[in-house]
C-alpha atoms as a PDB file:
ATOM      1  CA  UNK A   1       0.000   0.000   0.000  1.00  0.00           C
ATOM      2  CA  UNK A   2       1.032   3.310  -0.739  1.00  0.00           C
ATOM      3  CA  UNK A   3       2.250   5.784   1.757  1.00  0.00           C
ATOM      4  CA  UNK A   4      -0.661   7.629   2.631  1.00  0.00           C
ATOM      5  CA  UNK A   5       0.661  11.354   3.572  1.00  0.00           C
ATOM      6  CA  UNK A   6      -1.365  13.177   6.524  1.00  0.00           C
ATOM      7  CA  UNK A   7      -1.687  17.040   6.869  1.00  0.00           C
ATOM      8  CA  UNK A   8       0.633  18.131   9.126  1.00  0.00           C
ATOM      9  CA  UNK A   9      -1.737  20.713  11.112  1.00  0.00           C
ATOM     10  CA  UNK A  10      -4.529  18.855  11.063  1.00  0.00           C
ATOM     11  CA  UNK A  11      -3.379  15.482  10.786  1.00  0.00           C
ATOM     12  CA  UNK A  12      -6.065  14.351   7.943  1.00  0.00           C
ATOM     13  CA  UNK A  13      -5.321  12.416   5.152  1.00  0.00           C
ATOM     14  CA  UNK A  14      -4.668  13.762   2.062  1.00  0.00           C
ATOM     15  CA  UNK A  15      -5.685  12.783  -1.309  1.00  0.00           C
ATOM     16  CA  UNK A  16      -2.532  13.527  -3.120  1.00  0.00           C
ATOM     17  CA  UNK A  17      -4.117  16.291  -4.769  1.00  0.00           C
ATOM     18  CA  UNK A  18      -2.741  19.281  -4.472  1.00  0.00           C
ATOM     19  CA  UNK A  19      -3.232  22.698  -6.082  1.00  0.00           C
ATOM     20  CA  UNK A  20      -0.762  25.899  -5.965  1.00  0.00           C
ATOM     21  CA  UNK A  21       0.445  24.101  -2.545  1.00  0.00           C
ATOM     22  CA  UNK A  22      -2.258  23.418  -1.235  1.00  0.00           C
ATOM     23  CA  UNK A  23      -3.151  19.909  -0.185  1.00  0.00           C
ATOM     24  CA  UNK A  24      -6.885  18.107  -0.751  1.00  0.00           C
ATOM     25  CA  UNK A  25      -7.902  16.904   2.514  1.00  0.00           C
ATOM     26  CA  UNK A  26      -9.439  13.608   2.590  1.00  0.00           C
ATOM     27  CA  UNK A  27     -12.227  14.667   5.304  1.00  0.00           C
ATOM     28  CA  UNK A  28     -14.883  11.454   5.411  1.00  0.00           C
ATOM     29  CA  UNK A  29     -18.495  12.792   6.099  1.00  0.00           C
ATOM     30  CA  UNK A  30     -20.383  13.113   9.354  1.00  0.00           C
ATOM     31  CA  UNK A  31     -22.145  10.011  10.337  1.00  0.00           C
ATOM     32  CA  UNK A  32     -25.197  11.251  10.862  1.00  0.00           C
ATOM     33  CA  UNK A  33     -25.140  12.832   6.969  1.00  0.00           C
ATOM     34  CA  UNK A  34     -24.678   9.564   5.693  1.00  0.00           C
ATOM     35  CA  UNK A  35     -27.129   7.561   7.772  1.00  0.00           C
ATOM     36  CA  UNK A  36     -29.569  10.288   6.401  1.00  0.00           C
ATOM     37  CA  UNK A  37     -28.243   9.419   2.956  1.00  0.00           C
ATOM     38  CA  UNK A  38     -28.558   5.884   2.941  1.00  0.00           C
ATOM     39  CA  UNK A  39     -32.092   6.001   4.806  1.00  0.00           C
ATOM     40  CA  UNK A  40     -33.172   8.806   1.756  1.00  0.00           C
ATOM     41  CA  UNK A  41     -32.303   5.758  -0.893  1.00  0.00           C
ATOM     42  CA  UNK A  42     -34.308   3.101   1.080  1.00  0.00           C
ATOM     43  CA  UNK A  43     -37.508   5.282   1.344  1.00  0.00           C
ATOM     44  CA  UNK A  44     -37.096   5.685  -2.074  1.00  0.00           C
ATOM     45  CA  UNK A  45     -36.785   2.403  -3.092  1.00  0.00           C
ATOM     46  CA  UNK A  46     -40.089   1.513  -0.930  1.00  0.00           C
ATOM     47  CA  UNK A  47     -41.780   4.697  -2.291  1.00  0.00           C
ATOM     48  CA  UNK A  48     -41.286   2.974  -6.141  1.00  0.00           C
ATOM     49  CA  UNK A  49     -42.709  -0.004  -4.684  1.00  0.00           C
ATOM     50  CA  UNK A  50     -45.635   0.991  -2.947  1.00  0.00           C
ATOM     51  CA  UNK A  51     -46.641   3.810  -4.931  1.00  0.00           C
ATOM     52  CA  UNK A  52     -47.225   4.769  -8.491  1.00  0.00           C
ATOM     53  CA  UNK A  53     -43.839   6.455  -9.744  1.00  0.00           C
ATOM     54  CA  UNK A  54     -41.993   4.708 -13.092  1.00  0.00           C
ATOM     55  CA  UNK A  55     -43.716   5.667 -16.374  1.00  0.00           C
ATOM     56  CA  UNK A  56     -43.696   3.354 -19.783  1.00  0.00           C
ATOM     57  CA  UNK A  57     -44.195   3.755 -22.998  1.00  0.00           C
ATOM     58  CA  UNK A  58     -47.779   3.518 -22.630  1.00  0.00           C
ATOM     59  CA  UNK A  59     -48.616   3.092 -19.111  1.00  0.00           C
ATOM     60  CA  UNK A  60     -46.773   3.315 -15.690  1.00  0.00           C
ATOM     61  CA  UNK A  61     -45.615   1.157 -12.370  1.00  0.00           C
ATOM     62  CA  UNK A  62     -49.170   1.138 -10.259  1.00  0.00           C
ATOM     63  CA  UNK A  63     -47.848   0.140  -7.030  1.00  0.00           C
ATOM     64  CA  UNK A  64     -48.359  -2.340  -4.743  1.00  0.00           C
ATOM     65  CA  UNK A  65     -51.316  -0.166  -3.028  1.00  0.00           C
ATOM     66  CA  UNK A  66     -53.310   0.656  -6.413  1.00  0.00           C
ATOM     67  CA  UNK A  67     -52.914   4.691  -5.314  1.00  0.00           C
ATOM     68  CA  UNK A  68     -54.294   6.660  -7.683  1.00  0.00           C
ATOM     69  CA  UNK A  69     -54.437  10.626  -6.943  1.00  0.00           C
ATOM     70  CA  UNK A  70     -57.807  10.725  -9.631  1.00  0.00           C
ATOM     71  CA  UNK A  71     -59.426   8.559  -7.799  1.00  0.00           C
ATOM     72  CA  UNK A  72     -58.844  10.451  -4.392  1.00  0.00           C
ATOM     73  CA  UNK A  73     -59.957  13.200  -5.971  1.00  0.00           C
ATOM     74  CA  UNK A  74     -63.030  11.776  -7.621  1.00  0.00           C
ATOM     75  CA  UNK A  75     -64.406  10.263  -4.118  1.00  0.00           C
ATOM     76  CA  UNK A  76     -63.683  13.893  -2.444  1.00  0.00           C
ATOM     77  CA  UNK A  77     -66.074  15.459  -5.351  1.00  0.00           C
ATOM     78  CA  UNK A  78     -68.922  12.504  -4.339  1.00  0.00           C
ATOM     79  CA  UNK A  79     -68.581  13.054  -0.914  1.00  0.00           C
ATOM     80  CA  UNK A  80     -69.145  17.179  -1.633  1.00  0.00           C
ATOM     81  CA  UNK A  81     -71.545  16.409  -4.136  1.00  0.00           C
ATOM     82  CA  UNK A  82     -73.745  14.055  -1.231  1.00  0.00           C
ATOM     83  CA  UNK A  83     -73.530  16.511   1.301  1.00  0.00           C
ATOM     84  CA  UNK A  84     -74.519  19.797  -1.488  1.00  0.00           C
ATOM     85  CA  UNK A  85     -77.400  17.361  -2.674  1.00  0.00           C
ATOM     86  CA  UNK A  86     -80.191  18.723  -0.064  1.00  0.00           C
ATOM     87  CA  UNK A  87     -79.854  21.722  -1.212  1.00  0.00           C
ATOM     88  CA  UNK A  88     -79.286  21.000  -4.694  1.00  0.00           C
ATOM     89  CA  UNK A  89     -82.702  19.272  -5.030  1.00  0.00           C
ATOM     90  CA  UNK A  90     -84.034  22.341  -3.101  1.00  0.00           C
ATOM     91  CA  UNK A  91     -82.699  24.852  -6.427  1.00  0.00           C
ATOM     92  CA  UNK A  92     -83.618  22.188  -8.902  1.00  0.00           C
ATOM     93  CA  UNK A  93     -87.182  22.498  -7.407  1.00  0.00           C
ATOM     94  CA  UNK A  94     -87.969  26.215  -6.996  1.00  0.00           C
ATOM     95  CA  UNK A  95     -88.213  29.081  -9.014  1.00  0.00           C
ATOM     96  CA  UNK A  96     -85.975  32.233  -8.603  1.00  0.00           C
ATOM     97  CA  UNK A  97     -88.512  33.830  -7.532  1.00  0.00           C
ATOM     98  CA  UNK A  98     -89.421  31.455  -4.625  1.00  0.00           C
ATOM     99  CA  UNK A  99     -85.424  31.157  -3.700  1.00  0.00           C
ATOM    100  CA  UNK A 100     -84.974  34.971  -3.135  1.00  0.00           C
ATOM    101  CA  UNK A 101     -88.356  34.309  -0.402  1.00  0.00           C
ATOM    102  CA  UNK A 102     -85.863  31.812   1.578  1.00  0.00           C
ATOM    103  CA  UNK A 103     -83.344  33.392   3.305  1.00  0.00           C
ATOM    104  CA  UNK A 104     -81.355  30.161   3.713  1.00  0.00           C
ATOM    105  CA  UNK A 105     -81.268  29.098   0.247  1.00  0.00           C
ATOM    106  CA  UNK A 106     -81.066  33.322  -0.697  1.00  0.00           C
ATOM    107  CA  UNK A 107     -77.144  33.014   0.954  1.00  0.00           C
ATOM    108  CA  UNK A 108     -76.458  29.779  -0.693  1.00  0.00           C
ATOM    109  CA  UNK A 109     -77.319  31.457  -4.054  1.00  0.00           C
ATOM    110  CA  UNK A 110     -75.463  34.325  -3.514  1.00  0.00           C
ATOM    111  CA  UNK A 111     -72.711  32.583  -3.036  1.00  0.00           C
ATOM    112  CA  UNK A 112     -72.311  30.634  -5.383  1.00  0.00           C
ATOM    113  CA  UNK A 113     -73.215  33.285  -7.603  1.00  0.00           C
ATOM    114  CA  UNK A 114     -70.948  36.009  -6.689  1.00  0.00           C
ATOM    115  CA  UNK A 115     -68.548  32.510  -7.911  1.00  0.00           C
ATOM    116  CA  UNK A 116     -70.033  31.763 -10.857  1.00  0.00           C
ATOM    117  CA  UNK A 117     -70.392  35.843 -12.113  1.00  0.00           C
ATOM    118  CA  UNK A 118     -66.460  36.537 -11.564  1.00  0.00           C
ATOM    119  CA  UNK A 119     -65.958  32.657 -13.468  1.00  0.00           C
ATOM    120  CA  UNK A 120     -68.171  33.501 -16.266  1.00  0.00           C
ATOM    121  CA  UNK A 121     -69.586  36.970 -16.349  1.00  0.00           C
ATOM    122  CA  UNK A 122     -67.233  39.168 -15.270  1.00  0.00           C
ATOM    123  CA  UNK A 123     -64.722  38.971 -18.150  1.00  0.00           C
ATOM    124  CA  UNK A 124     -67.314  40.961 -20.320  1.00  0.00           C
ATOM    125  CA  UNK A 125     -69.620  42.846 -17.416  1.00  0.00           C
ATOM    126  CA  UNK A 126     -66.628  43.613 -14.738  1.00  0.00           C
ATOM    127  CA  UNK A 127     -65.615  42.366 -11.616  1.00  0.00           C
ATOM    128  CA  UNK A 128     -68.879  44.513  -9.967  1.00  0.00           C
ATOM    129  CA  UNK A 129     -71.280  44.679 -12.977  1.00  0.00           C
ATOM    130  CA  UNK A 130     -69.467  47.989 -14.334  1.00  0.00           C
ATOM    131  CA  UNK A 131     -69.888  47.182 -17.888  1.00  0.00           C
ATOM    132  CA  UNK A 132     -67.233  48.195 -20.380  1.00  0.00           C
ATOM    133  CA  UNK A 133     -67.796  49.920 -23.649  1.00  0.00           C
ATOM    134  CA  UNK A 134     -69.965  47.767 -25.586  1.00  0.00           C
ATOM    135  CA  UNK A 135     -70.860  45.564 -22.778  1.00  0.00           C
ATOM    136  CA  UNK A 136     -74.065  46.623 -20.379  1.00  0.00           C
ATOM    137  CA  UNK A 137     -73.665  47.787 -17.236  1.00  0.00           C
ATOM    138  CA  UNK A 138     -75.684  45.178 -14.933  1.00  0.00           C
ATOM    139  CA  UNK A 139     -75.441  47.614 -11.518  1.00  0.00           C
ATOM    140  CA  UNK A 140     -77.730  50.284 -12.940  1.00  0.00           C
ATOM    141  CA  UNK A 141     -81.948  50.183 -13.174  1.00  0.00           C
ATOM    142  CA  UNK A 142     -81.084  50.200 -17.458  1.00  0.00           C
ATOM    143  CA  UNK A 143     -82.136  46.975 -18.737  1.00  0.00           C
ATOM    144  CA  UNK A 144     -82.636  46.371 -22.428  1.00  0.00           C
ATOM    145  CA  UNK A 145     -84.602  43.633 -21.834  1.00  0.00           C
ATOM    146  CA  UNK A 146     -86.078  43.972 -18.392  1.00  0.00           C
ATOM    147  CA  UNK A 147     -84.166  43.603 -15.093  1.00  0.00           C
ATOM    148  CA  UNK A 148     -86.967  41.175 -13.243  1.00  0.00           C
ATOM    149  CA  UNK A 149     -85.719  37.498 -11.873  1.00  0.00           C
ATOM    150  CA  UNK A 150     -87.799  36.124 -14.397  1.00  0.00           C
ATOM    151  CA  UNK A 151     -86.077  38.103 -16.907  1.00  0.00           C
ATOM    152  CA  UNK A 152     -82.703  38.027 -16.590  1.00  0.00           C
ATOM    153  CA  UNK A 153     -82.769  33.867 -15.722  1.00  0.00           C
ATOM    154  CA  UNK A 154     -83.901  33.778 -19.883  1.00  0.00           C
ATOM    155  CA  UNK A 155     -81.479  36.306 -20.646  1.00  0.00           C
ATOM    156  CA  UNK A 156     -78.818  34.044 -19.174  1.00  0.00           C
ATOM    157  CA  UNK A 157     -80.328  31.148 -19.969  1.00  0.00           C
ATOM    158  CA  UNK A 158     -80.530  31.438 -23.673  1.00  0.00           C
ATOM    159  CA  UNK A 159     -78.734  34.567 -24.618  1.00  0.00           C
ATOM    160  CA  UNK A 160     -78.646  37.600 -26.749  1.00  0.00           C
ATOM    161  CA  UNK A 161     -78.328  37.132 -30.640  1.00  0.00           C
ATOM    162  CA  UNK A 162     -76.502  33.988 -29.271  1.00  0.00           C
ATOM    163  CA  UNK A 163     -77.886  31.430 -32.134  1.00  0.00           C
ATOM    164  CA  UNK A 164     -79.942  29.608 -28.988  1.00  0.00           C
ATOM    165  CA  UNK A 165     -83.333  28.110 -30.582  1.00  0.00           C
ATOM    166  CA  UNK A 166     -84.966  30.446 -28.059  1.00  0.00           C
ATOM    167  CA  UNK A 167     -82.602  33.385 -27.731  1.00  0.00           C
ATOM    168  CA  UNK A 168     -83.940  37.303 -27.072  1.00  0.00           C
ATOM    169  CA  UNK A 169     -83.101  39.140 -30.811  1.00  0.00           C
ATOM    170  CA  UNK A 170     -83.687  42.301 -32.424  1.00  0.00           C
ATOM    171  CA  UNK A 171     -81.927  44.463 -34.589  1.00  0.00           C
ATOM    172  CA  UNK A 172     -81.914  48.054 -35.248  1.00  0.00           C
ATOM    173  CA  UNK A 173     -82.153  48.758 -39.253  1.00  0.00           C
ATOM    174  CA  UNK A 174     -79.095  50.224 -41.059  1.00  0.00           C
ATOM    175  CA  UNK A 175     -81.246  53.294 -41.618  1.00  0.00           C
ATOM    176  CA  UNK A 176     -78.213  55.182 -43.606  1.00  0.00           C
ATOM    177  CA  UNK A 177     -76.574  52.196 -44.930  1.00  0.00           C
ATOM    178  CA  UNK A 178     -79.882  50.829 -46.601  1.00  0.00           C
ATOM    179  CA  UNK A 179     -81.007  53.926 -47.176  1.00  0.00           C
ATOM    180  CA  UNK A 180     -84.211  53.614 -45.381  1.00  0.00           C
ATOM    181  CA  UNK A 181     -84.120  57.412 -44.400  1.00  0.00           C
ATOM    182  CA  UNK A 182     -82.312  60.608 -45.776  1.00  0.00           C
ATOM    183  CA  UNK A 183     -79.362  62.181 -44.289  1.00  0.00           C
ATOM    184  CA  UNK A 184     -80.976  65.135 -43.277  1.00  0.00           C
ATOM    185  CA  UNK A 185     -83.990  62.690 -41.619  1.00  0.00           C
ATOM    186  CA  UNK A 186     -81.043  60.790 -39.769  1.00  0.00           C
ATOM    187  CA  UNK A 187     -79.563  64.115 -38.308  1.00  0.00           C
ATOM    188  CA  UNK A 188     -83.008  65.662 -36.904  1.00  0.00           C
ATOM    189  CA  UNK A 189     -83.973  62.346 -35.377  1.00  0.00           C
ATOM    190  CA  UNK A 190     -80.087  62.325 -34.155  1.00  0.00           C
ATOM    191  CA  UNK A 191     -80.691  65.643 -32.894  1.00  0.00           C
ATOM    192  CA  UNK A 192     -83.960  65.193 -31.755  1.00  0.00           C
ATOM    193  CA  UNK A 193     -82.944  62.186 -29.453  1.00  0.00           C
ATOM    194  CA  UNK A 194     -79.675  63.999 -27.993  1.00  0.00           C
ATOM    195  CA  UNK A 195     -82.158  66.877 -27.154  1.00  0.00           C
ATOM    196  CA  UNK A 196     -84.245  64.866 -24.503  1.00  0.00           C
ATOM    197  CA  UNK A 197     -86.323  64.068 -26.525  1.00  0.00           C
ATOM    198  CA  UNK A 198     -88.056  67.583 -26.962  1.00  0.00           C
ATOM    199  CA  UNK A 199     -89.617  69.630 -29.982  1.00  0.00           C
ATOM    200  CA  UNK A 200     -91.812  69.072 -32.614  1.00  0.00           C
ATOM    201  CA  UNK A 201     -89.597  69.247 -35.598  1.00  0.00           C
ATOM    202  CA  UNK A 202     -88.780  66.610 -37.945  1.00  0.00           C
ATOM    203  CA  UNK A 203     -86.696  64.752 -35.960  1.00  0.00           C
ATOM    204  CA  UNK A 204     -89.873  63.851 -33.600  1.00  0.00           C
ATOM    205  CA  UNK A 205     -91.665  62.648 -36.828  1.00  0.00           C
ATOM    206  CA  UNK A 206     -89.091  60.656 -37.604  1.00  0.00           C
ATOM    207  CA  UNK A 207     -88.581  59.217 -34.168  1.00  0.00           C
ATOM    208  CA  UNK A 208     -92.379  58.490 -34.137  1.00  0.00           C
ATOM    209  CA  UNK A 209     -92.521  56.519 -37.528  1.00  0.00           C
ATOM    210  CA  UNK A 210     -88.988  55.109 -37.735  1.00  0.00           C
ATOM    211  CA  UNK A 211     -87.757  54.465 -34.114  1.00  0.00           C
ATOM    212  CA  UNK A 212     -91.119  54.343 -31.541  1.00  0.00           C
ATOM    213  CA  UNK A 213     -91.910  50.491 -32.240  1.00  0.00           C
ATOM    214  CA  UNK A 214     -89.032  49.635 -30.241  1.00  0.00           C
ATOM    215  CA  UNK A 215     -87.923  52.425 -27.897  1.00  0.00           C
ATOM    216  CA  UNK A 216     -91.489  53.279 -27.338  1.00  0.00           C
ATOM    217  CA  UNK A 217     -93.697  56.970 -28.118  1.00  0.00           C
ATOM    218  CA  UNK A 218     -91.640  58.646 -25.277  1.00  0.00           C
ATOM    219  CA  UNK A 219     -88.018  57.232 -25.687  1.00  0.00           C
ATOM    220  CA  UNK A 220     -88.393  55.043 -22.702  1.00  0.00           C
ATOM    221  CA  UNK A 221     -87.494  52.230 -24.039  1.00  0.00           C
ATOM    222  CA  UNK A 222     -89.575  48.525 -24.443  1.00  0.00           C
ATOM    223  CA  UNK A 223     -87.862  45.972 -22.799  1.00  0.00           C
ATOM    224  CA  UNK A 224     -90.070  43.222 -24.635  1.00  0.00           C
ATOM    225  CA  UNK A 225     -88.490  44.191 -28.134  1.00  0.00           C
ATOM    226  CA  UNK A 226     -84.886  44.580 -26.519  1.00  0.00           C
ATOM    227  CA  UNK A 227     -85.422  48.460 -27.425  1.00  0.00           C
ATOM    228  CA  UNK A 228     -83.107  51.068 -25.276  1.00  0.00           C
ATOM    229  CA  UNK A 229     -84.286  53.755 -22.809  1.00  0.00           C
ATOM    230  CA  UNK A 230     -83.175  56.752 -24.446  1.00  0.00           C
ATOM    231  CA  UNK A 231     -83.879  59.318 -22.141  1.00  0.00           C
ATOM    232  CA  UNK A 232     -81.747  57.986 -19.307  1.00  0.00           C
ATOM    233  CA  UNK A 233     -78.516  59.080 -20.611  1.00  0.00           C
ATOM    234  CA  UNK A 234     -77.181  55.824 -20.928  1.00  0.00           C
ATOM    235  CA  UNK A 235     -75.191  54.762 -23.752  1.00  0.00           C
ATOM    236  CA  UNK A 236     -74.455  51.205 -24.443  1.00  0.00           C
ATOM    237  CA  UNK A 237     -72.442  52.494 -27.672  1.00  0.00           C
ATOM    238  CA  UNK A 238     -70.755  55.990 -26.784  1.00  0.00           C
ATOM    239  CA  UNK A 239     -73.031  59.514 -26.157  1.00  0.00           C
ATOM    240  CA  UNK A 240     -72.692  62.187 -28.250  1.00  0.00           C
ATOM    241  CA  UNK A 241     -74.339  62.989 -31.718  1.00  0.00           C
ATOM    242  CA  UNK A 242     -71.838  61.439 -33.694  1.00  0.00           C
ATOM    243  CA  UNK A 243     -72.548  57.884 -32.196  1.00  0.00           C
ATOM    244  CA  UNK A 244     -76.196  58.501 -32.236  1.00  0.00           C
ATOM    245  CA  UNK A 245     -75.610  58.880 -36.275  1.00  0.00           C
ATOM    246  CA  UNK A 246     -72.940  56.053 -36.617  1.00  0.00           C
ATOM    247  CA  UNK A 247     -75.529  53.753 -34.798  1.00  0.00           C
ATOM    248  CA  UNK A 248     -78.425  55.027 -37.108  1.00  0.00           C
ATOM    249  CA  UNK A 249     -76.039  54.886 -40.263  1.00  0.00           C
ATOM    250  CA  UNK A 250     -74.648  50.990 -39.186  1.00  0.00           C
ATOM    251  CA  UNK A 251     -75.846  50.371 -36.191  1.00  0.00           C
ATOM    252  CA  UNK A 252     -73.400  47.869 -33.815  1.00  0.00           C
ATOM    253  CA  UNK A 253     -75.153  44.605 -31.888  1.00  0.00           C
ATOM    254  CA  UNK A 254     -74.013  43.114 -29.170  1.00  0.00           C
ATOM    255  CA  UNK A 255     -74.119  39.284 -28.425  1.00  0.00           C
ATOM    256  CA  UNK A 256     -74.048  37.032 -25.349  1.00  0.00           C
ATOM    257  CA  UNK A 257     -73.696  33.539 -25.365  1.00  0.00           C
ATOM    258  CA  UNK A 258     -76.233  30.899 -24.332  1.00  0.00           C
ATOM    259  CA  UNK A 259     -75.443  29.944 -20.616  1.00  0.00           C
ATOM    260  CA  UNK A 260     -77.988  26.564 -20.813  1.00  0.00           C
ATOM    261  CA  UNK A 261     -75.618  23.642 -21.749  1.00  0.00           C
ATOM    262  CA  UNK A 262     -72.812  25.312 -20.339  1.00  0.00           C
ATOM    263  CA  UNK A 263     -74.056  26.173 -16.932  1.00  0.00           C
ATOM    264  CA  UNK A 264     -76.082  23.845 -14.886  1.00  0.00           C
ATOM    265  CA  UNK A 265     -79.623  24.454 -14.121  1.00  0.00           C
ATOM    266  CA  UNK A 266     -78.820  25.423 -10.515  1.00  0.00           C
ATOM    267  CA  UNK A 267     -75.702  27.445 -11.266  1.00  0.00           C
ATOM    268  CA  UNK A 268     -78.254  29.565 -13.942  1.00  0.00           C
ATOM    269  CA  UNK A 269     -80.163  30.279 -11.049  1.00  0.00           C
ATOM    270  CA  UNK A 270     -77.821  31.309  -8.828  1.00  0.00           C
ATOM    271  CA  UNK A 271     -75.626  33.405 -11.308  1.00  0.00           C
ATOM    272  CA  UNK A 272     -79.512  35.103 -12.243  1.00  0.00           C
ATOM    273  CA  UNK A 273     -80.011  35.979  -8.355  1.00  0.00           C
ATOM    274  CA  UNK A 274     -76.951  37.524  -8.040  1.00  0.00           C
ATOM    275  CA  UNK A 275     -76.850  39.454 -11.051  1.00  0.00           C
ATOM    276  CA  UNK A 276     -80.223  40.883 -10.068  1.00  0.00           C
ATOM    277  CA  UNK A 277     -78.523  41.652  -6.190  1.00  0.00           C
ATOM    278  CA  UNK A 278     -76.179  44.179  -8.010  1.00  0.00           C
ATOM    279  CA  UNK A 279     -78.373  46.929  -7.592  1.00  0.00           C
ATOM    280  CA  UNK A 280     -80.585  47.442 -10.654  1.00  0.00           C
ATOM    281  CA  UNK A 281     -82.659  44.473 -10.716  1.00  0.00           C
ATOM    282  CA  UNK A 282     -86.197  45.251 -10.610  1.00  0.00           C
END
């Protein structure tokens, strides 16, 4: 065996390495480190056994318990969905307007539709029901096609222009595009509506042939044909005469998906309660 040198202030061992004079130390490791170590690789080794943890081509190692983190996971959604199935059957049994009457099942509703609004709604309507341009705000009392229960469930339900066998549509004409009134006509009804509403001009003649079937005689609106209020102020579209006349020249739609098929029964509900709680439902 070869002479093994030793570091003369320590007394180590050396590995014979040595580097601009100074000498490798042959230091073992702490006991304690490698009984860790060695303990690490056994637990492993049982780990691969007992649970699933080498994959194959096509498959993988099950283990010797059958573990399966799915499966976990599919008897913690049973167990929720037994102990949510009271009041499930309780939803799936009343009408909106019979939930709002029960305080208890009011909260569960609320609940899960404050949920299902910021999951589904929110995206288009904001966080609160703010709207964004193009998309109507749901916290006001402005609703083009009335802001009862009753109402907004079949708004949600089947949707605006959405393609839904029984969807709410209606769509303004392209009055200067189709040339269904003159220039001038489109500017005194333009000016007529920015005015309130007041005068007896052309533009009220107009209004009354052209544009009272849908927003009604007085401008109010008629939620039943999806017509605006137009004496609020409120502008789904932008204010001002110049989008008054770009919506009478080619006027803009807006669309909202079906919710039924997408959305459970329950969750239409709930989502339809809430949205009503925001502060303009009627």
């Amino acid at each position: 065996m070869a002479n093994v040198e030793k570091d003369a202030l320590t007394g180590t061992e050396t590995t014979g390495h040595s580097w601009d004079g100074i000498q490798e130390l042959n230091t073992p490791l702490p006991k304690w480190w490698l009984y860790t170590f060695y303990a690490c690789i056994i637990w492993a080794v049982g780990y691969w056994v007992v649970y699933p943890a080498w994959p194959s081509l096509s498959d993988y190692t099950k283990g010797v318990i059958g573990y399966s983190s799915r499966a976990e996971h599919a008897k913690e959604m049973e167990a929720v969905k037994a102990s949510r199935s009271e009041w499930l059957g309780k939803f799936e049994e009343a009408n909106v307007s019979d939930i709002v009457k029960d305080s208890q099942l009011l909260n569960y509703a609320m609940a899960g539709g404050r949920a299902l609004f910021n999951e589904n709604c929110a995206p288009c309507h904001g966080a609160g029901g703010q709207g964004a341009p193009g998309f109507p705000v749901l916290a006001d009392d402005d609703w083009l096609w009335g802001g009862t229960l009753e109402s907004i469930e079949q708004s949600v339900r089947f949707g605006i222009r959405s393609g839904h066998e029984e969807e709410r549509v209606n769509e303004m004409p392209k009055y200067g595009v189709d040339g269904l009134i003159t220039k001038e006509e489109m500017a005194a009804v333009a000016d007529y509506v920015i005015g309130g509403l007041q005068g007896d001009g052309a533009g009220k003649t107009v209004f009354a042939e052209q544009c009272a079937a849908c927003h009604g005689e007085d401008g109010h609106g008629l939620p039943e044909m999806g017509g605006p209020n137009l004496s609020d102020g409120i502008w789904l579209f932008g204010a001002g005469k110049d989008a008054v006349l770009a919506q009478l020249n080619s006027p803009k739609h807006g669309v909202m998906p079906a919710w039924q098929g997408r959305l459970d029964d329950v969750s239409i509900k709930q989502v339809s309660i809430y949205v009503h709680s925001l502060g303009g439902g009627q």
